[in-house]
C-alpha atoms as a PDB file:
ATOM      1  CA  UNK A   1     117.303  92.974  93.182  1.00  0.00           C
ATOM      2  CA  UNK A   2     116.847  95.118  96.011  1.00  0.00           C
ATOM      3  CA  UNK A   3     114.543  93.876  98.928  1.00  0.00           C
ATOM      4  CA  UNK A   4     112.302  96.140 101.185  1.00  0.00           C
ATOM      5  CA  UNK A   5     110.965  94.890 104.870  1.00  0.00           C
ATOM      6  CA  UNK A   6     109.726  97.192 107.291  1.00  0.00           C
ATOM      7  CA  UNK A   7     112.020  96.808 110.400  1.00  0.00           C
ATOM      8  CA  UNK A   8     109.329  99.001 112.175  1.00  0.00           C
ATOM      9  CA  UNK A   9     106.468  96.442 112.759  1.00  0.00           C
ATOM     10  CA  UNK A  10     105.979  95.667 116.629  1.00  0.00           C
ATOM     11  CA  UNK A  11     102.774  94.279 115.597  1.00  0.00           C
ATOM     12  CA  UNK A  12     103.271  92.109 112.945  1.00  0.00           C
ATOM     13  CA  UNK A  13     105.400  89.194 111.884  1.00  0.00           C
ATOM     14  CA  UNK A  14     105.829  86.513 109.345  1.00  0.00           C
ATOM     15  CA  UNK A  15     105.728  82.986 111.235  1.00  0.00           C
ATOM     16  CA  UNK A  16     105.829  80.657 108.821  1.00  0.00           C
ATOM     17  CA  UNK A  17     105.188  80.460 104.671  1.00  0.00           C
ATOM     18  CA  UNK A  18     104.979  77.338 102.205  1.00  0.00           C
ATOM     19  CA  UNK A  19     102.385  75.099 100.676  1.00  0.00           C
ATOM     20  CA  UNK A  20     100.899  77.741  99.072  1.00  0.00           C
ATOM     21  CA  UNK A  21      99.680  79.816 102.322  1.00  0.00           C
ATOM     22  CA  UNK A  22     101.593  81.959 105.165  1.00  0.00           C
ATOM     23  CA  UNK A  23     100.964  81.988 108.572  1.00  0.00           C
ATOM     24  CA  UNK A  24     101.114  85.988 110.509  1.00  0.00           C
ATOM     25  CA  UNK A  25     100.646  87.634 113.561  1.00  0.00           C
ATOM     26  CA  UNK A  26      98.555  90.711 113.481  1.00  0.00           C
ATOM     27  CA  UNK A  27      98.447  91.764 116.940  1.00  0.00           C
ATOM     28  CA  UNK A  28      97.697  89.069 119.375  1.00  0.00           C
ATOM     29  CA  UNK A  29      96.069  87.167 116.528  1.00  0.00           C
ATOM     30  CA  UNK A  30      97.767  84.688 114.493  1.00  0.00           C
ATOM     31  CA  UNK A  31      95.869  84.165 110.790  1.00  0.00           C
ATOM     32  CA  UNK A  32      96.851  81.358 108.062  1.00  0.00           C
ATOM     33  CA  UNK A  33      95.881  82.732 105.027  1.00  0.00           C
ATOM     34  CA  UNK A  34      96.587  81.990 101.298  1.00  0.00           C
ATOM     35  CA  UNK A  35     100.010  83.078  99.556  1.00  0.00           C
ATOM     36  CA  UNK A  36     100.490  81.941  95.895  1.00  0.00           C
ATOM     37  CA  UNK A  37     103.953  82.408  95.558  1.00  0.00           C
ATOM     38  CA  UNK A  38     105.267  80.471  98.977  1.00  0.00           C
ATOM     39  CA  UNK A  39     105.640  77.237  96.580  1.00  0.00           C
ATOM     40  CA  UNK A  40     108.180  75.547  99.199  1.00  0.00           C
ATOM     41  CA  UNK A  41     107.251  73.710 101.739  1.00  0.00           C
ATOM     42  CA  UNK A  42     106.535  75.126 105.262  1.00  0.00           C
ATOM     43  CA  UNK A  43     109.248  75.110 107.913  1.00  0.00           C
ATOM     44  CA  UNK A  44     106.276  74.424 110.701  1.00  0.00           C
ATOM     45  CA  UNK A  45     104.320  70.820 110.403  1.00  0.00           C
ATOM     46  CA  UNK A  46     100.910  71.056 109.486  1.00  0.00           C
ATOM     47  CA  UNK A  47      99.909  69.938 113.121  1.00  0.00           C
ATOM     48  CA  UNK A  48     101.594  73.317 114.565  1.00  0.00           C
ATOM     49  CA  UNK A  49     100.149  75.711 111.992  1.00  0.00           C
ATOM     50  CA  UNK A  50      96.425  74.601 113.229  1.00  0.00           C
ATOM     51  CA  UNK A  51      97.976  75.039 116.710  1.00  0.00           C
ATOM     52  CA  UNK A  52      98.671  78.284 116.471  1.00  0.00           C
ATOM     53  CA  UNK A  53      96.387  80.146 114.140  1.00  0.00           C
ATOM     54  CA  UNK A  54      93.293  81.881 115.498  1.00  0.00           C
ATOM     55  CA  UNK A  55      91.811  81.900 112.033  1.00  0.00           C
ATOM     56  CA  UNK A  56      92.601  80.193 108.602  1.00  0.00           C
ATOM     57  CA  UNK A  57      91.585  81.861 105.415  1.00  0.00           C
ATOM     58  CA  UNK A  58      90.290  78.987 102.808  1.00  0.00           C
ATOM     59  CA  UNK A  59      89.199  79.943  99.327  1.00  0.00           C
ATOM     60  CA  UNK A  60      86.043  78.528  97.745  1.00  0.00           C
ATOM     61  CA  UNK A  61      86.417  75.298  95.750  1.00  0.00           C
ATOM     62  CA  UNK A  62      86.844  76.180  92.455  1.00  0.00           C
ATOM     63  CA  UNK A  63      89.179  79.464  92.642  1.00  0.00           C
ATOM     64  CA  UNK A  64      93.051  78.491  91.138  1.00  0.00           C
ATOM     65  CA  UNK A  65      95.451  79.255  94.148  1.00  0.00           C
ATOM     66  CA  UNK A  66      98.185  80.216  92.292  1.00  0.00           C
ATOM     67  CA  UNK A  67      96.562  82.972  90.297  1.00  0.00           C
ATOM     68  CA  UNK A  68      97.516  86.444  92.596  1.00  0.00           C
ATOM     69  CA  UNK A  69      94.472  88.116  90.639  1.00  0.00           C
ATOM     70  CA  UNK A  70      91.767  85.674  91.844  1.00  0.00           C
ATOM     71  CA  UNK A  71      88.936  87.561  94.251  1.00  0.00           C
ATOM     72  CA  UNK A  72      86.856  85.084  94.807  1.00  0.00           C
ATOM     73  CA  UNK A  73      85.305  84.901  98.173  1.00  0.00           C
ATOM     74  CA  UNK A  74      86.421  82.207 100.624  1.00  0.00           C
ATOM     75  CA  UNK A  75      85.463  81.160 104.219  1.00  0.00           C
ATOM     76  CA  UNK A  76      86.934  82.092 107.950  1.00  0.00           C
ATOM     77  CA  UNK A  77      87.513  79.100 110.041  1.00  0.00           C
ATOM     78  CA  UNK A  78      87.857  81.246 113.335  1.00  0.00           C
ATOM     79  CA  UNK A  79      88.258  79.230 116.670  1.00  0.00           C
ATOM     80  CA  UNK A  80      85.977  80.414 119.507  1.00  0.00           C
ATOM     81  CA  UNK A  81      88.159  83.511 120.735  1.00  0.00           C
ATOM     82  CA  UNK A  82      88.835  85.210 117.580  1.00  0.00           C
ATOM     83  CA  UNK A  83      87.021  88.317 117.384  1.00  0.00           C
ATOM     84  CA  UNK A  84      85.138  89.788 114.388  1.00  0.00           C
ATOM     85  CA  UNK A  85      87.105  92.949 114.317  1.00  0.00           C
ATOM     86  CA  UNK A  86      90.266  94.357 116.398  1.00  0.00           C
ATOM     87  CA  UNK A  87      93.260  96.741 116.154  1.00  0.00           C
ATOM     88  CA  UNK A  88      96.970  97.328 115.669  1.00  0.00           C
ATOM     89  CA  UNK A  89      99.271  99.972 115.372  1.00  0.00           C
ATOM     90  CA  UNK A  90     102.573 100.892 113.977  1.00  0.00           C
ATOM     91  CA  UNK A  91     104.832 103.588 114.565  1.00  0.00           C
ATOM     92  CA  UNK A  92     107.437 105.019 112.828  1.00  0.00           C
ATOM     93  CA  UNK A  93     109.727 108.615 114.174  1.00  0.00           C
ATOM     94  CA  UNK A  94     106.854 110.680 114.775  1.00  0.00           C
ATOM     95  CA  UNK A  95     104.450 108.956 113.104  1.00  0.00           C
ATOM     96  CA  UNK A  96     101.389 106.479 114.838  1.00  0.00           C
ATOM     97  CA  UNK A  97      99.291 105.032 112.739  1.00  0.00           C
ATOM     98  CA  UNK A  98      95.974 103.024 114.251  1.00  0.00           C
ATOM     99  CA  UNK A  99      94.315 100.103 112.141  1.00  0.00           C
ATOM    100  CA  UNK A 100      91.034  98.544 112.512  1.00  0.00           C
ATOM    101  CA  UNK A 101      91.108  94.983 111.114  1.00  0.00           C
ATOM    102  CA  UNK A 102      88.478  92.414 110.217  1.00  0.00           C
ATOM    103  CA  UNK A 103      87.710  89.036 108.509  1.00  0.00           C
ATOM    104  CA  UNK A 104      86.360  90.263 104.802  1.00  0.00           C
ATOM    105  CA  UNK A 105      84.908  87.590 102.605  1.00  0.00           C
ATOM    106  CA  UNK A 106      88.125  87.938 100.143  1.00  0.00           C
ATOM    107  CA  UNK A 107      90.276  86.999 102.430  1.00  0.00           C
ATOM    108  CA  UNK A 108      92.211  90.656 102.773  1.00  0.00           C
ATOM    109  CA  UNK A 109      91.542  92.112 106.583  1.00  0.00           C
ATOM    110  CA  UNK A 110      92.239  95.800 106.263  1.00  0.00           C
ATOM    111  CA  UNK A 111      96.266  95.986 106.011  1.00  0.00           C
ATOM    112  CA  UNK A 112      98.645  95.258 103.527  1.00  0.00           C
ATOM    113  CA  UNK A 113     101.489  94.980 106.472  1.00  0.00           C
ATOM    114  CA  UNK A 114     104.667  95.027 103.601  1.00  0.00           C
ATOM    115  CA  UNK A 115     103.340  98.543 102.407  1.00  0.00           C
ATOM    116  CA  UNK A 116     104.716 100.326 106.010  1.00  0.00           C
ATOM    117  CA  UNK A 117     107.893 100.881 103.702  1.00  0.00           C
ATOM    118  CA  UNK A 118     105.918 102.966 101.387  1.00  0.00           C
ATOM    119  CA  UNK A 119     104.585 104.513 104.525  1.00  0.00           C
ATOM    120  CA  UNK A 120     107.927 105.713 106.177  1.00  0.00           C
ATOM    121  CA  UNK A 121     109.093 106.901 102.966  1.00  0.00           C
ATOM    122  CA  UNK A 122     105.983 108.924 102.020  1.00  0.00           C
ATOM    123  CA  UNK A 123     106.615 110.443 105.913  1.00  0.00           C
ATOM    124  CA  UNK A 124     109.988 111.185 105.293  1.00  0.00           C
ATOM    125  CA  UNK A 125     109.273 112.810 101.660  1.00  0.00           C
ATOM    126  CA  UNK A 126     106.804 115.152 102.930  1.00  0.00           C
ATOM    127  CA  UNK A 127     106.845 115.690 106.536  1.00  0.00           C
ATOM    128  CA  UNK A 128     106.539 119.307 107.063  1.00  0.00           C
ATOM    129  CA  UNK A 129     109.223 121.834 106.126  1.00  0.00           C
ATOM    130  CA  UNK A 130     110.642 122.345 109.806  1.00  0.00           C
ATOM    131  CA  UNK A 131     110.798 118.838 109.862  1.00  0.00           C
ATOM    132  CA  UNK A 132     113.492 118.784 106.888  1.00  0.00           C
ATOM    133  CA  UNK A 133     111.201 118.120 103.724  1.00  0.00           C
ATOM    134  CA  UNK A 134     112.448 117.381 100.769  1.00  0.00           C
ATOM    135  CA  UNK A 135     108.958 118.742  99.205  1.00  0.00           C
ATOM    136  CA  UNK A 136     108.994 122.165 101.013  1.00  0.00           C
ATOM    137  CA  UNK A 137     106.111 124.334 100.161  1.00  0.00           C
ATOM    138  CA  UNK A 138     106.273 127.558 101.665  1.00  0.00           C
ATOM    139  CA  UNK A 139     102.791 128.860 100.928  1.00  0.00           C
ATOM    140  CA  UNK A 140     100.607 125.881 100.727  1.00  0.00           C
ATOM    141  CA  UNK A 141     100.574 121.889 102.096  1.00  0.00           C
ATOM    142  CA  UNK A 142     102.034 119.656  99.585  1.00  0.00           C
ATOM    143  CA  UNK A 143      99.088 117.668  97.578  1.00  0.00           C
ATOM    144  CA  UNK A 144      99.540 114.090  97.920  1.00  0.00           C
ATOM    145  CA  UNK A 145      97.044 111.549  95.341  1.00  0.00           C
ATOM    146  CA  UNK A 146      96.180 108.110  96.952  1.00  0.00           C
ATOM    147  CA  UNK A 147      94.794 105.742  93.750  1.00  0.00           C
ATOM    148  CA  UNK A 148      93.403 102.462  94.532  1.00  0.00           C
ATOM    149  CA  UNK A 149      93.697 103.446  98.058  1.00  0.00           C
ATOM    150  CA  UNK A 150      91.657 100.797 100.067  1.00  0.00           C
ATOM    151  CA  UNK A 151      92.060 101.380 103.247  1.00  0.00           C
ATOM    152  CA  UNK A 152      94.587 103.853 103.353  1.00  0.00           C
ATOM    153  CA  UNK A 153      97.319 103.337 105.299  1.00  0.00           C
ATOM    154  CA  UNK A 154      99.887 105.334 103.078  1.00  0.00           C
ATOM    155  CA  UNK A 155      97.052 108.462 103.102  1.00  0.00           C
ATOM    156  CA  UNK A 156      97.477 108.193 106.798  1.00  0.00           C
ATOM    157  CA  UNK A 157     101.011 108.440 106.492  1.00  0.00           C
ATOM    158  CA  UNK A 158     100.775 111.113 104.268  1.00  0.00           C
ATOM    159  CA  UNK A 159      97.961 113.234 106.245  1.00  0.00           C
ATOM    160  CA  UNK A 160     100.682 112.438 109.276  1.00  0.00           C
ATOM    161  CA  UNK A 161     103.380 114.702 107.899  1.00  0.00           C
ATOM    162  CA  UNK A 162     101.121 117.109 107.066  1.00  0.00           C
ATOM    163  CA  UNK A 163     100.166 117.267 103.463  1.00  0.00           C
ATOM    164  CA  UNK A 164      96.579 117.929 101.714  1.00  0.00           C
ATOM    165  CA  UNK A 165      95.599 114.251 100.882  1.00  0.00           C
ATOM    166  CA  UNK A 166      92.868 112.732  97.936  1.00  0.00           C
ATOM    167  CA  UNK A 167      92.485 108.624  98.434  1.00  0.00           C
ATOM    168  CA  UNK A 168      90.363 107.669  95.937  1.00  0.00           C
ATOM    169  CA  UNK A 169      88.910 103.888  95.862  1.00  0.00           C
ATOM    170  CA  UNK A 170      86.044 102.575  93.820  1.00  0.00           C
ATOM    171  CA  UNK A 171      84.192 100.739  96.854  1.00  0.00           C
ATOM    172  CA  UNK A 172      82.262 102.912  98.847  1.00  0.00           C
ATOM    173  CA  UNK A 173      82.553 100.612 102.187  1.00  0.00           C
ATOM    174  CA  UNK A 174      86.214 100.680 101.653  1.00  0.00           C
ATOM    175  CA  UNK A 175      86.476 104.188 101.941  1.00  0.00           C
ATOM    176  CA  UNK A 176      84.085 104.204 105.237  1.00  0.00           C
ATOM    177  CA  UNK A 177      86.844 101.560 106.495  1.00  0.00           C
ATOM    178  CA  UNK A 178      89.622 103.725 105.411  1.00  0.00           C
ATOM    179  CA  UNK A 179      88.282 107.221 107.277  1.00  0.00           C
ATOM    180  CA  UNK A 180      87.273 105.118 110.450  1.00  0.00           C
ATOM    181  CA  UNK A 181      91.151 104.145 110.084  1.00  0.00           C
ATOM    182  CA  UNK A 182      91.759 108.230 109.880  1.00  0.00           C
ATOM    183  CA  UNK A 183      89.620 108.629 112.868  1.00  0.00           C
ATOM    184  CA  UNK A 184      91.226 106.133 115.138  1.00  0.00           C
ATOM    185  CA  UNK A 185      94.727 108.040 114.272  1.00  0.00           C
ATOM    186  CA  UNK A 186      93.624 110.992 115.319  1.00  0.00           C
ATOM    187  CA  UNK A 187      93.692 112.730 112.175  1.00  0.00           C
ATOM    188  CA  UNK A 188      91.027 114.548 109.970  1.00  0.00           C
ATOM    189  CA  UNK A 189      91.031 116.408 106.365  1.00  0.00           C
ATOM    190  CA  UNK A 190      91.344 113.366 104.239  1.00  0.00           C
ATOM    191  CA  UNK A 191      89.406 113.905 101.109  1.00  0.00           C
ATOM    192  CA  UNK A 192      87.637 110.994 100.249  1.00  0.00           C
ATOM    193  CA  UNK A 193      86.333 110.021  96.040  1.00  0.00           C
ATOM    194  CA  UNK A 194      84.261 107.417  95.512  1.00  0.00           C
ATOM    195  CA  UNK A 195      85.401 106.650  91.630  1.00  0.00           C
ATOM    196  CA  UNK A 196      87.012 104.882  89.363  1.00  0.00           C
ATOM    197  CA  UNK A 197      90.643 105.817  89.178  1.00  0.00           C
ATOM    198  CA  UNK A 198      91.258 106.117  85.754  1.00  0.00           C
ATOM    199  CA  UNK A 199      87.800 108.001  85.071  1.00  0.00           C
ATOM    200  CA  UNK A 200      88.908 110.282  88.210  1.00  0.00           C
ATOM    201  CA  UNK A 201      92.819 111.017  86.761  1.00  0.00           C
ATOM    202  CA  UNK A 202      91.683 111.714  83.075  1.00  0.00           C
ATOM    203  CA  UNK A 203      89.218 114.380  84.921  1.00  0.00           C
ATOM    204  CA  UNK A 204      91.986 115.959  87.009  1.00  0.00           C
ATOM    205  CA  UNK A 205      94.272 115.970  83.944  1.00  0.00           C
ATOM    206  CA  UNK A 206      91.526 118.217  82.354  1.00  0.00           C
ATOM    207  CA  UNK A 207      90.857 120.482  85.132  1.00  0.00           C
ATOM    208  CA  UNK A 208      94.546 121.302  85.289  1.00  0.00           C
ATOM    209  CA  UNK A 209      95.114 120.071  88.712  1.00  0.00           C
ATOM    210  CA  UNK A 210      98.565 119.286  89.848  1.00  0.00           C
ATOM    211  CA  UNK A 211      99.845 117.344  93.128  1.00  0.00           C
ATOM    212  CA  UNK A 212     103.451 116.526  94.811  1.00  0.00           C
ATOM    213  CA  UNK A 213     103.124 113.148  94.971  1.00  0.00           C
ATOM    214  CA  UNK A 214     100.930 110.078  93.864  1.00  0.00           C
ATOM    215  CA  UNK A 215     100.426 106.882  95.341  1.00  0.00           C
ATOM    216  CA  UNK A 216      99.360 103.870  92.867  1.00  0.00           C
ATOM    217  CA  UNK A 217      98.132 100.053  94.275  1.00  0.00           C
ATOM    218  CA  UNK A 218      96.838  99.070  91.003  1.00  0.00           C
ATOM    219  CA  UNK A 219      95.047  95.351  91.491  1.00  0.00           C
ATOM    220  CA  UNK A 220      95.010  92.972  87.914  1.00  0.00           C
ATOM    221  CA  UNK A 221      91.589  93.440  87.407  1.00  0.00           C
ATOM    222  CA  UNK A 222      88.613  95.136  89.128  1.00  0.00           C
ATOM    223  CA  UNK A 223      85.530  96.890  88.794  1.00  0.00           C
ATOM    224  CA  UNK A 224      84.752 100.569  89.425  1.00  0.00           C
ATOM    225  CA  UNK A 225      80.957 101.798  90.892  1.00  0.00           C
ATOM    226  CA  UNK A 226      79.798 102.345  87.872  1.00  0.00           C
ATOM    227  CA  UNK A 227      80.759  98.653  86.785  1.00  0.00           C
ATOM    228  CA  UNK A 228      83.787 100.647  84.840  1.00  0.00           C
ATOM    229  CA  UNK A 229      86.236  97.270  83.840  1.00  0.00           C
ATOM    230  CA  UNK A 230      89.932  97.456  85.035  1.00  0.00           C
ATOM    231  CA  UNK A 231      92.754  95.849  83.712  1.00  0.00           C
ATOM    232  CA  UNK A 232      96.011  96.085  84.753  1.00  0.00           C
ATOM    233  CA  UNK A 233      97.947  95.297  81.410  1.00  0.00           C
ATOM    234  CA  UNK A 234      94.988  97.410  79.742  1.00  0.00           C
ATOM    235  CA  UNK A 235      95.319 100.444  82.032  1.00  0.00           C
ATOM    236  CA  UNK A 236      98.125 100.972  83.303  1.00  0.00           C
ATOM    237  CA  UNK A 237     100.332 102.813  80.845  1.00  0.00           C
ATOM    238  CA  UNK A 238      97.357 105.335  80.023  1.00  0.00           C
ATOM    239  CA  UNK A 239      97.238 105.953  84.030  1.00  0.00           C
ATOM    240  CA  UNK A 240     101.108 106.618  84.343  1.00  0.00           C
ATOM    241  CA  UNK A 241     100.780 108.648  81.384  1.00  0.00           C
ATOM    242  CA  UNK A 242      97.941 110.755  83.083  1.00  0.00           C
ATOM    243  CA  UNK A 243     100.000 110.792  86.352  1.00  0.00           C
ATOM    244  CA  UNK A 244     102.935 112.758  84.315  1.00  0.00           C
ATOM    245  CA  UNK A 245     100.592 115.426  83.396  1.00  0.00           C
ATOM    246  CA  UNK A 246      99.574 115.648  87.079  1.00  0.00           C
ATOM    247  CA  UNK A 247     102.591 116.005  88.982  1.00  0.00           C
ATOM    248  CA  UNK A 248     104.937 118.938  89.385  1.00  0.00           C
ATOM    249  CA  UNK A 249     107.742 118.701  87.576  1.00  0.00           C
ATOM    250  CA  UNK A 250     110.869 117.840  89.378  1.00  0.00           C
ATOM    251  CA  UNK A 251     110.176 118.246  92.968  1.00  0.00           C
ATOM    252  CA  UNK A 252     107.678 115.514  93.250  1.00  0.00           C
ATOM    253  CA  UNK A 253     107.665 111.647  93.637  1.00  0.00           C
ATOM    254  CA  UNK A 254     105.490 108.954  92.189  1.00  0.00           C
ATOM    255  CA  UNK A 255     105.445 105.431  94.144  1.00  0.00           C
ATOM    256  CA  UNK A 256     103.974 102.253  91.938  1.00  0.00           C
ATOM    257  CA  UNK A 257     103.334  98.924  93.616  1.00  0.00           C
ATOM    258  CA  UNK A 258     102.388  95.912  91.951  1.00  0.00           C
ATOM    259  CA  UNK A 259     101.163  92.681  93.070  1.00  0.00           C
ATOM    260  CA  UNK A 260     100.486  90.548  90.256  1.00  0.00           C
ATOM    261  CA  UNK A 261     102.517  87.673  89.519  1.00  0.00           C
ATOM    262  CA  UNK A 262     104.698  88.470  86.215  1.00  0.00           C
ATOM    263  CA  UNK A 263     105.001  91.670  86.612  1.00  0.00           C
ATOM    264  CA  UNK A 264     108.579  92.577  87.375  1.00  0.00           C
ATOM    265  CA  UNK A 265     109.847  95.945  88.764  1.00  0.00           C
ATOM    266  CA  UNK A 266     111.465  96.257  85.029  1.00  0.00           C
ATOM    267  CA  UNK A 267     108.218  96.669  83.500  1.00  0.00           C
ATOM    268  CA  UNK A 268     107.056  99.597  85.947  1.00  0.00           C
ATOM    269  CA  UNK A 269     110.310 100.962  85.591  1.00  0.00           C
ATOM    270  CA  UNK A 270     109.464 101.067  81.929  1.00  0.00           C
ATOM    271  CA  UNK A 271     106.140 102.420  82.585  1.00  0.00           C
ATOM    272  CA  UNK A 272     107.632 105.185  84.445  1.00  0.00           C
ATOM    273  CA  UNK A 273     110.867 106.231  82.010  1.00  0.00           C
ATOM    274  CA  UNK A 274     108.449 106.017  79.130  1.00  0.00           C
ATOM    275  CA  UNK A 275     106.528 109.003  80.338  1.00  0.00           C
ATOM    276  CA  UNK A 276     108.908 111.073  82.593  1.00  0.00           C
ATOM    277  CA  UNK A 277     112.205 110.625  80.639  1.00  0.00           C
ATOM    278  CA  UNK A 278     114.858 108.485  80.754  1.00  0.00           C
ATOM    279  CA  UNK A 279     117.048 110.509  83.294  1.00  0.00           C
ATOM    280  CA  UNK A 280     114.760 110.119  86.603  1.00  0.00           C
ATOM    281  CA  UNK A 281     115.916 108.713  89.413  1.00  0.00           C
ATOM    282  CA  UNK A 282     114.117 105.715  90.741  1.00  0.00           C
ATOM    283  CA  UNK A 283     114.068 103.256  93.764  1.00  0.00           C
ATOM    284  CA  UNK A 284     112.644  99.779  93.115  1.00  0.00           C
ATOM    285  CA  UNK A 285     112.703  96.301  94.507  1.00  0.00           C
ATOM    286  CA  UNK A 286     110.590  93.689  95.909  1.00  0.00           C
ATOM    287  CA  UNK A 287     108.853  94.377  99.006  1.00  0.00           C
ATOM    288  CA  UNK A 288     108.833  91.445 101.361  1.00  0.00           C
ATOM    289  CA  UNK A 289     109.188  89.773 104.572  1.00  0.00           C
ATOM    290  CA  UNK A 290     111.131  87.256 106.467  1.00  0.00           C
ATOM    291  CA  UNK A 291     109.591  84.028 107.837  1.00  0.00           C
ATOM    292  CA  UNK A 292     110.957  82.367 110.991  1.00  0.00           C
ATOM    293  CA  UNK A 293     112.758  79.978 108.993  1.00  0.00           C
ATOM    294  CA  UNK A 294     114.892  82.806 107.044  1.00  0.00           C
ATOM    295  CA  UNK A 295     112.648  82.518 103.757  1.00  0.00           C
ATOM    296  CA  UNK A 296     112.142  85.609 102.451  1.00  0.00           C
ATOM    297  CA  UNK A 297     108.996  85.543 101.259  1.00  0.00           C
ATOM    298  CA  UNK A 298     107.951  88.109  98.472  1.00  0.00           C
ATOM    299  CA  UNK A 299     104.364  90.249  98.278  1.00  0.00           C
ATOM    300  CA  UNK A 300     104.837  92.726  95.245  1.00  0.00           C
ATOM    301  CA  UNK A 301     107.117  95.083  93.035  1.00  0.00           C
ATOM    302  CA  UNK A 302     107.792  98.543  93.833  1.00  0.00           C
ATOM    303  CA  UNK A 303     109.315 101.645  92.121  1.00  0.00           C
ATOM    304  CA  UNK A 304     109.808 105.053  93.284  1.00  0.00           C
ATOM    305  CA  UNK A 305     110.435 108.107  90.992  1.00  0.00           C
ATOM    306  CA  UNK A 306     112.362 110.413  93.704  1.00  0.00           C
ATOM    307  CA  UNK A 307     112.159 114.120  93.506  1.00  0.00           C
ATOM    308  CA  UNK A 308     114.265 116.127  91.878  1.00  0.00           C
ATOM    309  CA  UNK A 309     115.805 119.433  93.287  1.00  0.00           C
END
């Protein structure tokens, strides 16, 4: 199995994971938070954990703590200096990317830090021509697709090296999150859909549209504005399968990530071979990160179908 960690991250780390939680810096700020597959036992005692943390994440009674689907809100338990919002950065070659982060009711704060690999290899892919681009289009930007985008950080990366970008999300105060994250970057241009992904695919796929590249976060389940149901196991094939008839043959790339539990990088490379062939050429692996006590601790599946030339 091949592992992925961002070696890039000046403002983040991994401190500590077990007992069901993990314990990060973002910034100067340390959060505990929940983490349902850290089943061994922390390195840190308890005693140093509530020492060091700024805030700790704790999920409403009720809500299983092992299921990675579960969205059910929790409570903050901030100490006195830990602020309601605040920012990090992370850079990467030419690339600067500025976050706004903030305590959200579900326990999520704006940043999925283990997704930066995505990030440097969606710069890399696409970074303008005279850059070396392995998508070089001579008469127009290459089209990137951002599904399930939240708050964007791979359509920054994206929108970084140059290319047209859609991020589509389903929650309109996401997207207000995500384009405050585009203007504290110092970028502009991002296209911005308020709609359910699926709904918003099948539409392209009938308009004849056609993009580079497409970027999928699927969660297990959601809801889209319209109160449109979303299931993972459900959806997912019929979205891959509407993601072949949008990209470019060949010269294009396709990243999936996955978070939910049981759901090995075997069954998106399935997903993916299914509809484009056999013969493609994919990446995949576990993204994760490395606690102080050498655990590495895992946070979802990824595959890449890599461009052809």
């Amino acid at each position: 199995m091949n592992r992925y960690a961002s070696s890039h991250w000046t403002e983040y780390a991994l401190i500590d994971s077990g007992g069901l939680e993990k314990l990060e810096r973002f910034g100067k700020f340390v959060l505990a938070r929940p983490e349902p597959q850290a089943v061994w036992k922390k390195a840190l005692p308890e005693k140093e954990w509530e020492e060091l943390w700024h805030a700790c994440y704790k999920r409403n009674r009720g809500t299983d703590p092992s299921r990675s689907d579960s969205f059910e809100k929790g409570t903050w338990i901030r100490k006195k200096n830990m602020p309601d919002q605040w920012k990090i950065s992370y850079s990467y070659r030419e690339m600067n990317l500025h976050f706004r982060l903030g305590l959200t009711a579900f326990g999520h704060i704006g940043v999925f830090p283990e997704q930066a690999e995505n990030w440097d290899f969606i710069y890399d892919t696409i970074r303008p021509a005279r850059s070396g681009s392995t998508l070089k289009k001579p008469v127009s930007q290459p089209r990137i697709l951002n599904l399930f985008a939240y708050t964007g950080g791979a359509s920054l990366a994206a929108r970084a090296a140059g290319a047209e970008v859609v991020h589509v999300d389903s929650v309109r105060p996401v997207i207000n999150w995500a384009r405050e994250m585009m203007e504290l970057t110092g970028l502009d241009g991002i296209r911005w859909v308020v709609e359910d992904a699926l709904k918003f695919v099948q539409r392209e796929v009938r308009r004849g549209n056609r993009y580079d590249g497409i970027i999928l976060d699927p969660p297990a389940y959601g809801r889209g504005p319209d109160g449109e149901k979303w299931m993972l196991q459900e959806g997912v094939d019929e979205m891959i399968g509407c993601c072949h008839q949008l990209l470019h043959p060949g010269n294009s790339f396709l990243i999936l990530s996955l978070y939910s539990m049981g759901f090995s990088t075997l069954i998106s490379e399935n997903l993916i071979r299914s509809h484009f062939g056999s013969t493609v050429p994919l990446q995949s692996g576990e993204l994760c990160f490395t606690d102080k006590a050498n655990r590495i601790l895992p946070l979802g599946t990824m595959v890449r179908m890599l461009p052809v030339h």
